[in-house]
Protein backbone atom coordinates (compact mmCIF):
# COMPACT_ATOMS: atom_id res chain seq x y z
CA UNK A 1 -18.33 93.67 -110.76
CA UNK A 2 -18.61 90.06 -110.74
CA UNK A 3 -16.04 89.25 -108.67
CA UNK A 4 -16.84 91.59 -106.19
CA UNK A 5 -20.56 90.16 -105.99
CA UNK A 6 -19.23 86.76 -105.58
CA UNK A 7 -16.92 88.10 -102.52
CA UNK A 8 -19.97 90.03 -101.07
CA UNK A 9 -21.63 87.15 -101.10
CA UNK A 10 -19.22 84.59 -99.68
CA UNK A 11 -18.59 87.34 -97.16
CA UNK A 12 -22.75 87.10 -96.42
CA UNK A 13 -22.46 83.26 -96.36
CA UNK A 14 -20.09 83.10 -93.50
CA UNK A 15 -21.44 85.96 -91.68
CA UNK A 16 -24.51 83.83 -91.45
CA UNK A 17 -22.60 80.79 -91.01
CA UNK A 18 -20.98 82.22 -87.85
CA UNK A 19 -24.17 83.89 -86.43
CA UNK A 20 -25.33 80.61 -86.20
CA UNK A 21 -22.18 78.59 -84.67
CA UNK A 22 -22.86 81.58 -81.59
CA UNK A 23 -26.27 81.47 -81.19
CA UNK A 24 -26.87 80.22 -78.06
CA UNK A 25 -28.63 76.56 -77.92
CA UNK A 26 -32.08 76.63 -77.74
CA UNK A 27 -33.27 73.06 -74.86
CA UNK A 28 -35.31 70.46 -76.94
CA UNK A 29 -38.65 70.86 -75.84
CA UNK A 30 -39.18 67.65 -73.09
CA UNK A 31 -41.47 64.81 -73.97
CA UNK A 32 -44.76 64.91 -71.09
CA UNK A 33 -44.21 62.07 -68.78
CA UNK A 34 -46.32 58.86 -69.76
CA UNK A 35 -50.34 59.19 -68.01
CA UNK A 36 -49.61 56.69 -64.44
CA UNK A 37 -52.25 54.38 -64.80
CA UNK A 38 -53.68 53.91 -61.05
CA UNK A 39 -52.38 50.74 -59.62
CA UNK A 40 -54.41 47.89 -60.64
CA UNK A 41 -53.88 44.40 -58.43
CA UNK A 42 -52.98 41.33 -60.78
CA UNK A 43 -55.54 38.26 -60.76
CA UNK A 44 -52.91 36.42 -59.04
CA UNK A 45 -52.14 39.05 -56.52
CA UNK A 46 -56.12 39.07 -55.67
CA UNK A 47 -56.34 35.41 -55.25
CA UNK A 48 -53.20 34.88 -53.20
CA UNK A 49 -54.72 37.87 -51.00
CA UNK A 50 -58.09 35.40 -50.20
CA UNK A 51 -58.59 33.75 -46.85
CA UNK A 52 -57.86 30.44 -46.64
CA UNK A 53 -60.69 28.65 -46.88
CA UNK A 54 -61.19 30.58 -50.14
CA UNK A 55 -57.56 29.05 -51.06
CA UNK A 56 -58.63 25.94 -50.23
CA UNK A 57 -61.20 25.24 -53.18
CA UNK A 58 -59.27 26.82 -56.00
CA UNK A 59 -57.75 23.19 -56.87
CA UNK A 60 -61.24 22.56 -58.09
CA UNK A 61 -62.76 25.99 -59.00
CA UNK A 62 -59.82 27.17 -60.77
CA UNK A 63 -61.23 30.60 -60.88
CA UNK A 64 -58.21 32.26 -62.74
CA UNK A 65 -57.96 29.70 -65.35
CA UNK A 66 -61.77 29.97 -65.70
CA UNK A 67 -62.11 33.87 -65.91
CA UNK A 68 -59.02 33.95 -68.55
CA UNK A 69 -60.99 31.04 -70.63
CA UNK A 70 -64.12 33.16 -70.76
CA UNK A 71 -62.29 36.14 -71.52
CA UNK A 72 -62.95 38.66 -68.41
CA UNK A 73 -60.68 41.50 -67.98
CA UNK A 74 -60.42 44.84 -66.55
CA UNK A 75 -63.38 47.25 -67.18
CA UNK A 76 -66.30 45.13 -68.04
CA UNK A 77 -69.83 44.72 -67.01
CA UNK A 78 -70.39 41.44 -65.80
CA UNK A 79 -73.55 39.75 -64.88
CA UNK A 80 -72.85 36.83 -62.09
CA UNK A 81 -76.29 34.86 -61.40
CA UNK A 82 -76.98 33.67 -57.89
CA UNK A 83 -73.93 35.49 -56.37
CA UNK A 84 -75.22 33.69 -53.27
CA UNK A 85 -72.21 34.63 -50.26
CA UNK A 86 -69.95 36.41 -52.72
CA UNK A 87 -67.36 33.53 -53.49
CA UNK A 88 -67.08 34.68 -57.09
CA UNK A 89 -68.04 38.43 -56.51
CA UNK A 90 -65.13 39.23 -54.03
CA UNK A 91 -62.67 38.13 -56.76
CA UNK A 92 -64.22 40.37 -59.39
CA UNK A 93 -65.32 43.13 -57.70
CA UNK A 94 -61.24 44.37 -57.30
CA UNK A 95 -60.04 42.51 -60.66
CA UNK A 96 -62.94 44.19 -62.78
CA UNK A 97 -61.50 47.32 -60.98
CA UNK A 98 -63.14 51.11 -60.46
CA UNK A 99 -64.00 51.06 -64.70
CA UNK A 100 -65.87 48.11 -64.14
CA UNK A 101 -69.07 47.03 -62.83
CA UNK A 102 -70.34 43.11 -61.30
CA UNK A 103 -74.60 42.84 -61.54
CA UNK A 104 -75.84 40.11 -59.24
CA UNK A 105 -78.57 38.16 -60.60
CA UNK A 106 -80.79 35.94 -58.30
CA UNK A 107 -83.65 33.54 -59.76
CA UNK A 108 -86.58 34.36 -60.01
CA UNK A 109 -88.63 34.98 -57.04
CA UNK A 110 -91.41 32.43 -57.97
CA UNK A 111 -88.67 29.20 -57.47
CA UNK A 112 -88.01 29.06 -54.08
CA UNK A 113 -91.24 28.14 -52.68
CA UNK A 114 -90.33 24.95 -54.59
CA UNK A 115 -87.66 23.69 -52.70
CA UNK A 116 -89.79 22.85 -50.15
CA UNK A 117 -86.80 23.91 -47.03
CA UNK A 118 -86.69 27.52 -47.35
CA UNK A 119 -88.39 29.37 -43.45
CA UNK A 120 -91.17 32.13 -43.85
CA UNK A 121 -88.56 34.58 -43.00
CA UNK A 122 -86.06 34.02 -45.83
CA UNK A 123 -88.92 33.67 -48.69
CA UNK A 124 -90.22 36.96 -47.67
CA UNK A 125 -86.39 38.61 -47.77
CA UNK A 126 -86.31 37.71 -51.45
CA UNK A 127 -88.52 40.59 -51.46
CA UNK A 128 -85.67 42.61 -51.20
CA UNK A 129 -82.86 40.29 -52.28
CA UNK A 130 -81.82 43.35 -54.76
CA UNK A 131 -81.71 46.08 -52.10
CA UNK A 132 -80.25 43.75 -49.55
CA UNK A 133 -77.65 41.88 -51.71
CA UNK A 134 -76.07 44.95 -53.33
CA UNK A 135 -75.85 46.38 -49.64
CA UNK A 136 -73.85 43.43 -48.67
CA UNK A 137 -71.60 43.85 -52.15
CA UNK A 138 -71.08 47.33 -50.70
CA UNK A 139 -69.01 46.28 -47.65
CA UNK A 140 -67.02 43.84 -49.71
CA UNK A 141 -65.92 46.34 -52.18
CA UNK A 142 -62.99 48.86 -51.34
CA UNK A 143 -61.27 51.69 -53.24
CA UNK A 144 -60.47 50.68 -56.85
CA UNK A 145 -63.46 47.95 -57.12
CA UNK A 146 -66.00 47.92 -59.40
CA UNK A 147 -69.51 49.33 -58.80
CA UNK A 148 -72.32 46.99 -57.81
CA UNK A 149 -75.95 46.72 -58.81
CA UNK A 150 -78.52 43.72 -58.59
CA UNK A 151 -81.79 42.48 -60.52
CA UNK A 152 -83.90 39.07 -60.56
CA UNK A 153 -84.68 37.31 -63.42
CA UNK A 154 -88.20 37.66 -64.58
CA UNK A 155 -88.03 41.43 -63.67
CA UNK A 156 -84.58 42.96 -65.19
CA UNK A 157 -84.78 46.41 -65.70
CA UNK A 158 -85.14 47.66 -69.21
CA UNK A 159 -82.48 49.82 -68.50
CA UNK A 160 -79.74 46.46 -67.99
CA UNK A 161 -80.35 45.52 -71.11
CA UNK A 162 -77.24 45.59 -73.82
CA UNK A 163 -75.41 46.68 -70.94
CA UNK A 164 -73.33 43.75 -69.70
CA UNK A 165 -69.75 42.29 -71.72
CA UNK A 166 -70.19 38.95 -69.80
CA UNK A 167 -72.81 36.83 -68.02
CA UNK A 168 -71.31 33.95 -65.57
CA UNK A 169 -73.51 30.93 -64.84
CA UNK A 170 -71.30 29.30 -62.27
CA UNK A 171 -73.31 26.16 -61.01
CA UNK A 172 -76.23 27.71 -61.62
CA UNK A 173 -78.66 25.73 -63.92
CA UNK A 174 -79.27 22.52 -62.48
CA UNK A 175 -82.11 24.02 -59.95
CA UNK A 176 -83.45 26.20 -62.62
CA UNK A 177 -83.75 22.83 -65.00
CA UNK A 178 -84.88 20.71 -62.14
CA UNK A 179 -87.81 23.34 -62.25
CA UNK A 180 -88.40 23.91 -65.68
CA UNK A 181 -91.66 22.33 -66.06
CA UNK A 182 -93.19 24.47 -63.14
CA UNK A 183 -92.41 27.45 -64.28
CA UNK A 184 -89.94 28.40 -66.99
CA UNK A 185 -87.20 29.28 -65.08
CA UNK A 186 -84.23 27.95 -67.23
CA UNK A 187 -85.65 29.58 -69.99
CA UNK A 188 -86.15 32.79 -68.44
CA UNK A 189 -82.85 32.84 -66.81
CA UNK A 190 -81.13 32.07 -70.10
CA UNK A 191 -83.10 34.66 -72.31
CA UNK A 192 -82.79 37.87 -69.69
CA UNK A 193 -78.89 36.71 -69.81
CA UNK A 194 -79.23 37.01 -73.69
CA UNK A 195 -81.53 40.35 -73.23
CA UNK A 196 -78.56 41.87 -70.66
CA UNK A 197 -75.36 41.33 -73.03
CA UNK A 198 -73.98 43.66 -75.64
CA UNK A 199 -73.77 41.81 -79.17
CA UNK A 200 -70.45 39.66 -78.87
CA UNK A 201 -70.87 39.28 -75.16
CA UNK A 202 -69.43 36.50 -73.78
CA UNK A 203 -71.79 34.34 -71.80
CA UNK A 204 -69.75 31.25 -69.45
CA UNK A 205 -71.40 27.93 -67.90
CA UNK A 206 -69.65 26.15 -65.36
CA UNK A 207 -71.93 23.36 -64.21
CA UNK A 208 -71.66 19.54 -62.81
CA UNK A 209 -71.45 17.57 -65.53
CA UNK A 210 -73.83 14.23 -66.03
CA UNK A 211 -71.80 11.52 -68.39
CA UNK A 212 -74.01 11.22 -71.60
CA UNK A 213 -74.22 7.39 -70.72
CA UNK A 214 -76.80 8.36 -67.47
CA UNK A 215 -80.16 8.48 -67.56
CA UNK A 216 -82.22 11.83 -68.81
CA UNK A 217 -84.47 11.36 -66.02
CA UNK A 218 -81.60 11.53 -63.58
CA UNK A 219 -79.59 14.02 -65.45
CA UNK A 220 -82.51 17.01 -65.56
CA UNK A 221 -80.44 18.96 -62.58
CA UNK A 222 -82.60 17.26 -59.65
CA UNK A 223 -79.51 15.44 -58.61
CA UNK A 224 -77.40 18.61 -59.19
CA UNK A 225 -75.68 17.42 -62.46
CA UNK A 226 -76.42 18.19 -66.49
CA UNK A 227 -75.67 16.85 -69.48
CA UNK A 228 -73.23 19.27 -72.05
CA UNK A 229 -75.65 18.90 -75.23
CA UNK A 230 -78.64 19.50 -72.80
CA UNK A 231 -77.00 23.03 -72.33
CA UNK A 232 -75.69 23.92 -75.66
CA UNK A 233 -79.78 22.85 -76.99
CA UNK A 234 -80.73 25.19 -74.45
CA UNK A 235 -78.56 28.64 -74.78
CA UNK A 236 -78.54 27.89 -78.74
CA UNK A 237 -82.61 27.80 -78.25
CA UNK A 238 -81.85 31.47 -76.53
CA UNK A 239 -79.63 32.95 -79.52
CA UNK A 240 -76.92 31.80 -78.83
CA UNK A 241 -73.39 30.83 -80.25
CA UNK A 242 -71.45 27.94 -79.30
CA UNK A 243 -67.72 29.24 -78.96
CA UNK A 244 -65.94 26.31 -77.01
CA UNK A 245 -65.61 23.84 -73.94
CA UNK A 246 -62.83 23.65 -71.57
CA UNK A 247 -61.35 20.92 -69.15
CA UNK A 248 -60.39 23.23 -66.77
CA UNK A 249 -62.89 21.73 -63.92
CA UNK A 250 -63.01 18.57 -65.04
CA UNK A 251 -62.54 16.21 -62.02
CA UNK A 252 -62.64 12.13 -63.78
CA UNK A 253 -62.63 10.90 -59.91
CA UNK A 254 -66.24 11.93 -59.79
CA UNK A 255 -68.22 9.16 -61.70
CA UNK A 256 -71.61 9.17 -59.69
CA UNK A 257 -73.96 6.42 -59.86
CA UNK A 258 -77.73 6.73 -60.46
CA UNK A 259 -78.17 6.68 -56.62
CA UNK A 260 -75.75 9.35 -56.16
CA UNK A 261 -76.31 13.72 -56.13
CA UNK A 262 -73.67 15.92 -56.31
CA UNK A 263 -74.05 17.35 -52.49
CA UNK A 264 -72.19 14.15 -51.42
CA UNK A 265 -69.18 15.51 -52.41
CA UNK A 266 -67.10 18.47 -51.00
CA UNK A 267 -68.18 20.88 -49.69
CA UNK A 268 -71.52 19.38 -48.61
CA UNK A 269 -70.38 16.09 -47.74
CA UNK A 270 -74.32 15.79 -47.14
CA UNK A 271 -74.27 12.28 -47.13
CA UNK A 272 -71.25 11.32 -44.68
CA UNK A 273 -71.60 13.42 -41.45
CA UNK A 274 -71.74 10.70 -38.99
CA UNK A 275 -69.61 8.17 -40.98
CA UNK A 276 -66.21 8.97 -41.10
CA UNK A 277 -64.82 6.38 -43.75
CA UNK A 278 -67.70 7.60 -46.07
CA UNK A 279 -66.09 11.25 -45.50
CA UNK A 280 -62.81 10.04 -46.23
CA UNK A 281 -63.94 8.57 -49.55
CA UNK A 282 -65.91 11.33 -50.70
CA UNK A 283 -62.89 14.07 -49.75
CA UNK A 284 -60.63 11.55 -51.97
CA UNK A 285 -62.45 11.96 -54.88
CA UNK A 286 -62.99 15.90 -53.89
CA UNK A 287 -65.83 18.35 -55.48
CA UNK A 288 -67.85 17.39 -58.75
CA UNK A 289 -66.61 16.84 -61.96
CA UNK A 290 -67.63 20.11 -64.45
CA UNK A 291 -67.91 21.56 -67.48
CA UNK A 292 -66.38 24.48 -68.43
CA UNK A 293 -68.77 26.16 -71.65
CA UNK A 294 -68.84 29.58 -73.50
CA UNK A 295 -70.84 31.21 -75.58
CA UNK A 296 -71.53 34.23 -77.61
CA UNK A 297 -74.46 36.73 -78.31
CA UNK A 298 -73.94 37.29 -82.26
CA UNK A 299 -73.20 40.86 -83.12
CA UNK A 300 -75.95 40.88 -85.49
């Protein structure tokens, strides 16, 4: 009896075994293709698709040096202040992509009475700088690019607020210091830009820079240029975190004197247009020399 068992069930053993060996194969289930993310143009592939004349300035504005250094990618909310004609915004607008989204930010309204060469008819359209200026953004933008919105310091929505990843102050704050004492505006400017980022948002200066040697008098953004501690006082006053300062736009051929402003240089030349040798000398030492600053909201 136990020998048979045994053969009954060596018998069973290669039954099964051969059941198996004819069984047809089942197909291994396929893997699902990887998700196509939508095409997305490089940073380099948007600024070698610029005009020209955009071309022409990035030996000096080094704008994707700048936007690497402050740490702007793909999908944020960035604030740019004074967007003016869009030389910034038409680079972001298809880099930040259709995830993304680029606020302007003008001044506030109350500043540009004070510069004293503004017409009747373009104080009264800072009225409607918001409406007007995100129209504008609209026919820059094309399928892909970010969604546009607008504000003005002194009157950001409570909505905006802990909204944005980055704020860019791109030659910005020298008019807003020059009228400090009339108004506030550098300090309003800086805080909404505090009140608009998300804890750990990024918040970049890129500004003419005044050689600590010159005069504080001369150096308070009347003559276009700053001083680098007079900024870091500033945004620290604000909340701010001091993260780190780059050479990127540094130009040393720019060493102004106290008789100089920074709209002699390219591309105002404001002070050669009828002398040709004075153009020639201020294209040879090309646009202002600048600082390249970033800082950080703390998380908490």
């Amino acid at each position: 009896m136990k020998i048979l068992a045994i053969s009954l069930f060596a018998l069973l053993l290669v039954g099964c075994s051969d059941q198996d060996a004819s069984a047809p194969e089942q197909p291994l289930a396929e893997a699902a293709p990887p998700a196509v993310e939508a095409s997305r143009p490089s940073l380099p592939d948007i600024l070698n698709a610029q005009p020209t004349e955009v071309k022409a300035r990035y030996p000096y504005r080094h704008p994707e040096e700048t936007l690497e250094f402050l740490g702007i990618t793909p999908g944020m909310t960035v604030v740019e202040v004074l967007p003016s004609g869009g030389w910034y915004t038409k680079l972001l607008l298809p880099y930040l992509g259709a995830e993304g989204k680029l606020v302007g930010a003008d001044y506030p309204r109350a500043i540009w009475p004070m510069f004293g060469s503004m017409s009747e008819e373009a104080l009264s359209a800072k009225e409607t700088w918001v409406v007007d200026w995100t129209a504008e953004a609209e026919t820059w933008r094309t399928s892909g690019d970010a969604e546009v919105a607008g504000f003005v310091h002194g009157a950001m929505p409570e909505s905006m607020r802990g909204t944005a990843d980055a704020v860019l102050l791109i030659r910005a704050l020298h008019n807003l210091s020059r009228f400090e004492s009339e108004g506030g505006f550098l300090t309003q400017t800086i805080r909404d830009s505090y009140l608009a980022l998300k804890p750990g948002g990024v918040a970049g200066v890129v500004q003419h820079h005044a050689r600590d040697e010159m005069p504080d008098d001369w150096a308070n953004g009347s003559n276009g240029y700053l001083k680098k501690d007079f900024i870091i006082v500033q945004m620290e006053k604000a909340g701010f975190e001091y993260v780190d300062a780059s050479d990127i736009n540094a130009n040393p051929k720019d060493q102004p004197t106290e008789s100089d402003f920074v709209w002699r240089l390219p591309p105002s030349l404001g002070t050669s247009g009828d002398n040709p040798e004075l153009r020639a000398e201020m294209e040879a030492i090309g646009e202002s020399n600048r600082m390249t600053l970033k800082f950080r909201k703390p998380v908490s």
